[in-house]
PDB file of N, CA and C in Angstrom:
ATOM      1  N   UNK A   1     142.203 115.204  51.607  1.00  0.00           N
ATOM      2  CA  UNK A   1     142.741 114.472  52.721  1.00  0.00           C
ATOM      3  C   UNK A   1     142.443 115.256  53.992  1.00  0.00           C
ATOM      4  N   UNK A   2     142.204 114.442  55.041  1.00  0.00           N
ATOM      5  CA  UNK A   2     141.979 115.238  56.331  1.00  0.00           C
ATOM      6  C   UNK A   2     142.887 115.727  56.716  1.00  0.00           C
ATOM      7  N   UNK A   3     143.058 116.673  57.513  1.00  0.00           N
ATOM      8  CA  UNK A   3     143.787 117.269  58.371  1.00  0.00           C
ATOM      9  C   UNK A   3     144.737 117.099  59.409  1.00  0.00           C
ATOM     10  N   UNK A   4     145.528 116.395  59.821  1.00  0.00           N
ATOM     11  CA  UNK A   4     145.674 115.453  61.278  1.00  0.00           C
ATOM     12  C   UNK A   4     145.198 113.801  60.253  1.00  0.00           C
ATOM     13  N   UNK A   5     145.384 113.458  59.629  1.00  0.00           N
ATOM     14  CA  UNK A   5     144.933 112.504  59.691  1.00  0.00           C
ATOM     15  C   UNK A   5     146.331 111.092  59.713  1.00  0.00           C
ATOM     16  N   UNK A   6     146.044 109.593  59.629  1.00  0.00           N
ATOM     17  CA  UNK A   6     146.857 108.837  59.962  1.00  0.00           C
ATOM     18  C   UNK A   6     147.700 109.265  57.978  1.00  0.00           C
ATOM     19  N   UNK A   7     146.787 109.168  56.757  1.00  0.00           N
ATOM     20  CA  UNK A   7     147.698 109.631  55.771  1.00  0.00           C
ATOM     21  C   UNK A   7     148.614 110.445  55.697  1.00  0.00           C
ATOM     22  N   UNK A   8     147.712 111.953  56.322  1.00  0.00           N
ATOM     23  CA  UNK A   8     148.447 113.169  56.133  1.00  0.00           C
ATOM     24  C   UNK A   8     150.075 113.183  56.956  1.00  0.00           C
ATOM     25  N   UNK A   9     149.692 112.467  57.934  1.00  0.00           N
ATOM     26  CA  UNK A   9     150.760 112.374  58.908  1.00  0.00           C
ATOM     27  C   UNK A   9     152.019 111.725  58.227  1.00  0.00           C
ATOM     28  N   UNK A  10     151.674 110.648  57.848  1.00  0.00           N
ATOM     29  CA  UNK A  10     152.668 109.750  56.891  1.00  0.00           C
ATOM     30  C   UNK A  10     153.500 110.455  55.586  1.00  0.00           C
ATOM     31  N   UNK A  11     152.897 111.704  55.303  1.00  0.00           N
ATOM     32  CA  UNK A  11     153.426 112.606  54.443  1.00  0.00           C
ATOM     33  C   UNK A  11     152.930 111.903  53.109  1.00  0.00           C
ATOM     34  N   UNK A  12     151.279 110.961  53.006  1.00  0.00           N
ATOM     35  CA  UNK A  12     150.895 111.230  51.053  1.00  0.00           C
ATOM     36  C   UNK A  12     150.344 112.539  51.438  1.00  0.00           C
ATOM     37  N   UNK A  13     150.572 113.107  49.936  1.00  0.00           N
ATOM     38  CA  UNK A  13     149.614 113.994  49.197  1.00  0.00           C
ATOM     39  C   UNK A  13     148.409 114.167  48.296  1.00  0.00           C
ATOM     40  N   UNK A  14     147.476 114.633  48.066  1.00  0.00           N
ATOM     41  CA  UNK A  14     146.658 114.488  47.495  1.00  0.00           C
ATOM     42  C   UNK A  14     147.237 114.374  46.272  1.00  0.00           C
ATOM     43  N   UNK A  15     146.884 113.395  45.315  1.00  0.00           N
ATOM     44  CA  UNK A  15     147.269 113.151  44.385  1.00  0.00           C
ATOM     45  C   UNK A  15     148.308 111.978  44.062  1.00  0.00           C
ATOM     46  N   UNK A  16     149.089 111.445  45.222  1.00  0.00           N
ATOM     47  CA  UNK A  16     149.647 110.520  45.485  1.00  0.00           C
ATOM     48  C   UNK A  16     148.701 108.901  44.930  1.00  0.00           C
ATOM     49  N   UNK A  17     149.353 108.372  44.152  1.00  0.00           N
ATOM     50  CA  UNK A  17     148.826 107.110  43.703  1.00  0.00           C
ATOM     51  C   UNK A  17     149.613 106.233  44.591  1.00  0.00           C
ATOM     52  N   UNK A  18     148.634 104.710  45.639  1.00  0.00           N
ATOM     53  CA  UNK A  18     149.843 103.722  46.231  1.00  0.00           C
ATOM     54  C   UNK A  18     149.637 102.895  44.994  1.00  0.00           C
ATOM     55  N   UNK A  19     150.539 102.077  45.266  1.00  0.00           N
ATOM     56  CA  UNK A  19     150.757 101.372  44.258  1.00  0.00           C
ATOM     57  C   UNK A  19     151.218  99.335  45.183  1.00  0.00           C
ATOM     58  N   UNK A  20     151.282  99.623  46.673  1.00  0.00           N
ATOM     59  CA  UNK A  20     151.665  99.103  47.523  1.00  0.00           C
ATOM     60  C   UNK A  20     151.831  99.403  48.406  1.00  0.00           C
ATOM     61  N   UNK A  21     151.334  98.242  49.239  1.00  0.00           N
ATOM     62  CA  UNK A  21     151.767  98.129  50.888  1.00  0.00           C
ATOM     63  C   UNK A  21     152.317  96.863  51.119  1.00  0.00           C
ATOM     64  N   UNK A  22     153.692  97.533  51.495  1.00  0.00           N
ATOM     65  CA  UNK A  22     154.534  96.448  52.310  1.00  0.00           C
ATOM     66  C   UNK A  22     154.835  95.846  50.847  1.00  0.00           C
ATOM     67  N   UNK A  23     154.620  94.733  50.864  1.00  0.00           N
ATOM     68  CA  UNK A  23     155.116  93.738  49.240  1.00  0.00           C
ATOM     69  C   UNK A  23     153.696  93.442  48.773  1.00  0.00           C
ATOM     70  N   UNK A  24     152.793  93.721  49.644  1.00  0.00           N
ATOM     71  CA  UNK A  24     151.283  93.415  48.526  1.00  0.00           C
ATOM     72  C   UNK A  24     151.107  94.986  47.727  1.00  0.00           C
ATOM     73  N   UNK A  25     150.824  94.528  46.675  1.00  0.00           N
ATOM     74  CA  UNK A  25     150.501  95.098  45.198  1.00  0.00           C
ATOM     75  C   UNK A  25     148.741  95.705  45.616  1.00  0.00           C
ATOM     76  N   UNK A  26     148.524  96.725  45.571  1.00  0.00           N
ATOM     77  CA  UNK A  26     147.129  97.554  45.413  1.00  0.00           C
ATOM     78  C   UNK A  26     146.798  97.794  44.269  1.00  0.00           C
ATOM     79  N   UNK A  27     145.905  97.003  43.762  1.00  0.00           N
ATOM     80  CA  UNK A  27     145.452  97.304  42.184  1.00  0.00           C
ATOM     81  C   UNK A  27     144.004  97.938  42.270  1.00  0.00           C
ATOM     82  N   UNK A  28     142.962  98.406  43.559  1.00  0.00           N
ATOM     83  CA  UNK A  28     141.787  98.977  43.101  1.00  0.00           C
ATOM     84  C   UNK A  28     141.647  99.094  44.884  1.00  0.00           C
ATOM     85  N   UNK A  29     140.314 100.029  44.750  1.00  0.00           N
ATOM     86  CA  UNK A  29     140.150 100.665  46.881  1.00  0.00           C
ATOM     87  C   UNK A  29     139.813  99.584  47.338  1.00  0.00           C
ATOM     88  N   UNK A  30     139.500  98.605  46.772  1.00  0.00           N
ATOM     89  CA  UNK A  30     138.915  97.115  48.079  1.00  0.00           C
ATOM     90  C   UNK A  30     139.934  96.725  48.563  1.00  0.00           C
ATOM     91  N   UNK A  31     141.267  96.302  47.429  1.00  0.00           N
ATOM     92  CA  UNK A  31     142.584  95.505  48.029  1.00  0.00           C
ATOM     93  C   UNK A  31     143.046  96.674  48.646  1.00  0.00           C
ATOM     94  N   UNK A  32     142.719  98.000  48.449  1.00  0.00           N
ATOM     95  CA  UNK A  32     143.788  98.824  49.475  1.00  0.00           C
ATOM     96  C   UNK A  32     142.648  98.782  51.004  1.00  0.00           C
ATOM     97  N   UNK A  33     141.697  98.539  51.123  1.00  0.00           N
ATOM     98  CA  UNK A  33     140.762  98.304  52.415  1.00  0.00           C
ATOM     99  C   UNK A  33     141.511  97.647  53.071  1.00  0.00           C
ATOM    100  N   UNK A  34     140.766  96.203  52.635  1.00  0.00           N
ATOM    101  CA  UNK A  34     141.619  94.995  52.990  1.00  0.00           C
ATOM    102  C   UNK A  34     143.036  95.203  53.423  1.00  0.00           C
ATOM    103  N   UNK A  35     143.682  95.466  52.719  1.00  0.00           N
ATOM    104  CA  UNK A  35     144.871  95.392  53.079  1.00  0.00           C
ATOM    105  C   UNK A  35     145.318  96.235  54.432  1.00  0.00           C
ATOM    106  N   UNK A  36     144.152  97.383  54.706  1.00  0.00           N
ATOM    107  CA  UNK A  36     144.256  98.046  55.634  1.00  0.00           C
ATOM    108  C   UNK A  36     143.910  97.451  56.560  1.00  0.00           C
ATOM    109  N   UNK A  37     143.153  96.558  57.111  1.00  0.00           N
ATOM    110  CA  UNK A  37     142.211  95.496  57.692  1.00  0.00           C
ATOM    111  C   UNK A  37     142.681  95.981  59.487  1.00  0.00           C
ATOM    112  N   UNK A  38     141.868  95.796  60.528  1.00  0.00           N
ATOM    113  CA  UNK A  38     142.290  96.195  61.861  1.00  0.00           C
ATOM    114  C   UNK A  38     142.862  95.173  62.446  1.00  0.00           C
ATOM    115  N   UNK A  39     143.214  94.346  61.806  1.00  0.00           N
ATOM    116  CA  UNK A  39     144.377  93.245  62.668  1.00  0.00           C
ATOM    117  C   UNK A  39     145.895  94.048  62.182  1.00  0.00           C
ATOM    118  N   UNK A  40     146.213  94.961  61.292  1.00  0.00           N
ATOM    119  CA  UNK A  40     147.146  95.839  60.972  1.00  0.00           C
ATOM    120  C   UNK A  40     147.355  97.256  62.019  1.00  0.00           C
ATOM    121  N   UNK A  41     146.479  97.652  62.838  1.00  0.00           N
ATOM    122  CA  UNK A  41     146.330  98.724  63.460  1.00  0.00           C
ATOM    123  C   UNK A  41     147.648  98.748  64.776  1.00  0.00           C
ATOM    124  N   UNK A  42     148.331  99.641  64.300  1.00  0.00           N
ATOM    125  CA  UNK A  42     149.670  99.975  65.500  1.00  0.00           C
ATOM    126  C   UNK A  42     150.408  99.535  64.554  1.00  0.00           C
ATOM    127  N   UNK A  43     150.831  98.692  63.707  1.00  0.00           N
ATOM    128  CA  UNK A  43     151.784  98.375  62.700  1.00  0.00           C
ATOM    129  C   UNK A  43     152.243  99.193  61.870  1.00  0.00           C
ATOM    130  N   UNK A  44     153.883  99.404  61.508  1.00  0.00           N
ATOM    131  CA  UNK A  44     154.461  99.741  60.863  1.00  0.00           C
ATOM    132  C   UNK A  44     154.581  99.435  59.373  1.00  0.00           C
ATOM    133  N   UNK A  45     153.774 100.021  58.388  1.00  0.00           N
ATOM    134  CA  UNK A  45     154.397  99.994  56.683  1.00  0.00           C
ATOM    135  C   UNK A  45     155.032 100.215  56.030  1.00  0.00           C
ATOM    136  N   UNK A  46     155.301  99.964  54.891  1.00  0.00           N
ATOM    137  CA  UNK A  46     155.969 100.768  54.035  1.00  0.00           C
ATOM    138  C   UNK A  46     155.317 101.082  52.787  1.00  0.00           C
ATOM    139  N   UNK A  47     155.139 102.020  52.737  1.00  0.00           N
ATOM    140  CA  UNK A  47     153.751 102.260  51.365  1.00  0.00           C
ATOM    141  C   UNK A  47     154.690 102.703  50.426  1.00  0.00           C
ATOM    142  N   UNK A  48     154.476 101.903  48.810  1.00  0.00           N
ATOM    143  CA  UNK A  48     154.944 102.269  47.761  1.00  0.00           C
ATOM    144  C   UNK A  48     153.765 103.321  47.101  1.00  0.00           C
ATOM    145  N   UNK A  49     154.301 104.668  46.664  1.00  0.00           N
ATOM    146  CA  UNK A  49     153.403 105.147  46.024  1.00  0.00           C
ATOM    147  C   UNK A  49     154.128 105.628  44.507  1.00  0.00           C
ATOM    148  N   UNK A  50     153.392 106.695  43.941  1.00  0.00           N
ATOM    149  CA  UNK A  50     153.691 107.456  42.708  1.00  0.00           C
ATOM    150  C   UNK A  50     153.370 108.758  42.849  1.00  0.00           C
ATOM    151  N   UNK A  51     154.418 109.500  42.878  1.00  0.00           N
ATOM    152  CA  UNK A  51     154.073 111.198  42.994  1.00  0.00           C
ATOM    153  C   UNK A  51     154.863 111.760  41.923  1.00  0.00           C
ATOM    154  N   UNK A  52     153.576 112.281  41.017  1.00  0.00           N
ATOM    155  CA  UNK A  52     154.106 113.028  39.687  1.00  0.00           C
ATOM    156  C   UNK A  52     154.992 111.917  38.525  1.00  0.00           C
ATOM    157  N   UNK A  53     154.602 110.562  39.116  1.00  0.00           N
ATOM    158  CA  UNK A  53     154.574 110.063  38.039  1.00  0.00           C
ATOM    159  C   UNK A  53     156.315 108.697  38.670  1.00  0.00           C
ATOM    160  N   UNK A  54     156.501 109.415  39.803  1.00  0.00           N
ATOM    161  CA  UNK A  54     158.340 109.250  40.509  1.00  0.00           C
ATOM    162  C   UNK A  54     157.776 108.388  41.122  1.00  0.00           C
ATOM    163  N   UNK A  55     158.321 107.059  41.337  1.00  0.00           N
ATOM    164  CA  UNK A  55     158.353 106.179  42.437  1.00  0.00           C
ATOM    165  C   UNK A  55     158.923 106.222  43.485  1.00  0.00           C
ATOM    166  N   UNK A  56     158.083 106.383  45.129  1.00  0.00           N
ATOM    167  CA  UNK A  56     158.713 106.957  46.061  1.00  0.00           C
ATOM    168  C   UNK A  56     158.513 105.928  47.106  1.00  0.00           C
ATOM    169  N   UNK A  57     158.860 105.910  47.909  1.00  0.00           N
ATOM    170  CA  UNK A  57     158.391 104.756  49.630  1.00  0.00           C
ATOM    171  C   UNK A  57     157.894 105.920  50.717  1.00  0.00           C
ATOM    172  N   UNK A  58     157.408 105.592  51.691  1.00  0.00           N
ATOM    173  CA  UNK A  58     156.680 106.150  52.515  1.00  0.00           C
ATOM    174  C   UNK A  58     157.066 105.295  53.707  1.00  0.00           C
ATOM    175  N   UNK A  59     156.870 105.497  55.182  1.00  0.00           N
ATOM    176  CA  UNK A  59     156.631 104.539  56.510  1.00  0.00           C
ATOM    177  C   UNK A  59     155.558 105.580  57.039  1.00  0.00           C
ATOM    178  N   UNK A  60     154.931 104.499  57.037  1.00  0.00           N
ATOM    179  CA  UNK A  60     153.462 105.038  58.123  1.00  0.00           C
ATOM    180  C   UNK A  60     153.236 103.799  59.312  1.00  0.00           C
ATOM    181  N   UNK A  61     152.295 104.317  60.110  1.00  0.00           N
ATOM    182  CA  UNK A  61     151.515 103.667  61.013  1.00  0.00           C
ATOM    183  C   UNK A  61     150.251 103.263  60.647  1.00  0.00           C
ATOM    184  N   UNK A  62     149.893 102.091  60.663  1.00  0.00           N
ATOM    185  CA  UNK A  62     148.161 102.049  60.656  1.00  0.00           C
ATOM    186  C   UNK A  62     147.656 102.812  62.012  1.00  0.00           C
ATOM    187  N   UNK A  63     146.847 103.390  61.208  1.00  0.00           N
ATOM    188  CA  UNK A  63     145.422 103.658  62.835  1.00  0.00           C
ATOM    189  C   UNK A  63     144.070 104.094  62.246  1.00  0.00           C
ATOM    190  N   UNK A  64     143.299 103.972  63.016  1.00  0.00           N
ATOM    191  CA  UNK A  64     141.970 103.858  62.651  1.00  0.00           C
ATOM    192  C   UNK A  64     141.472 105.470  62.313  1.00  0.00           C
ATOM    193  N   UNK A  65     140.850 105.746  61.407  1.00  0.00           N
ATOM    194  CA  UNK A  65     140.378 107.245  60.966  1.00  0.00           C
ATOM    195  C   UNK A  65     139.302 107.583  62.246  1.00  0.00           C
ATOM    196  N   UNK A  66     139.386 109.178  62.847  1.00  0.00           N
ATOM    197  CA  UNK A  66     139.011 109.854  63.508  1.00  0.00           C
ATOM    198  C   UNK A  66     137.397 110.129  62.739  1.00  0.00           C
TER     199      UNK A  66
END
């Protein structure tokens, strides 16, 4: 993960599985693209992920990678 980046900021970790954004379901990297899409950019999420296996929530910001 980058450094400064819009993830890192949001507090995932490497190793962090999402599992969701918002109430849409991420089942493979296209639907998590998409779902990232730039009509989302400045918007508030809520990312469901999996760390170590624990189901956790997240709030991030979309923004576009540096």
């Amino acid at each position: 993960m980058e450094s400064g980046s819009p993830a890192e900021q949001a507090g995932l970790l490497l190793g962090d599985l999402i599992v969701a954004l918002g109430d849409q379901v991420v089942t493979s990297v296209e639907g998590l693209r998409a779902a990232l899409g730039s009509d989302r950019l400045g918007q508030s999420i809520t990312i469901k992920i999996l760390r170590g296996g624990e189901p956790r929530e997240i709030t991030a910001t979309i923004a576009e990678r540096a």
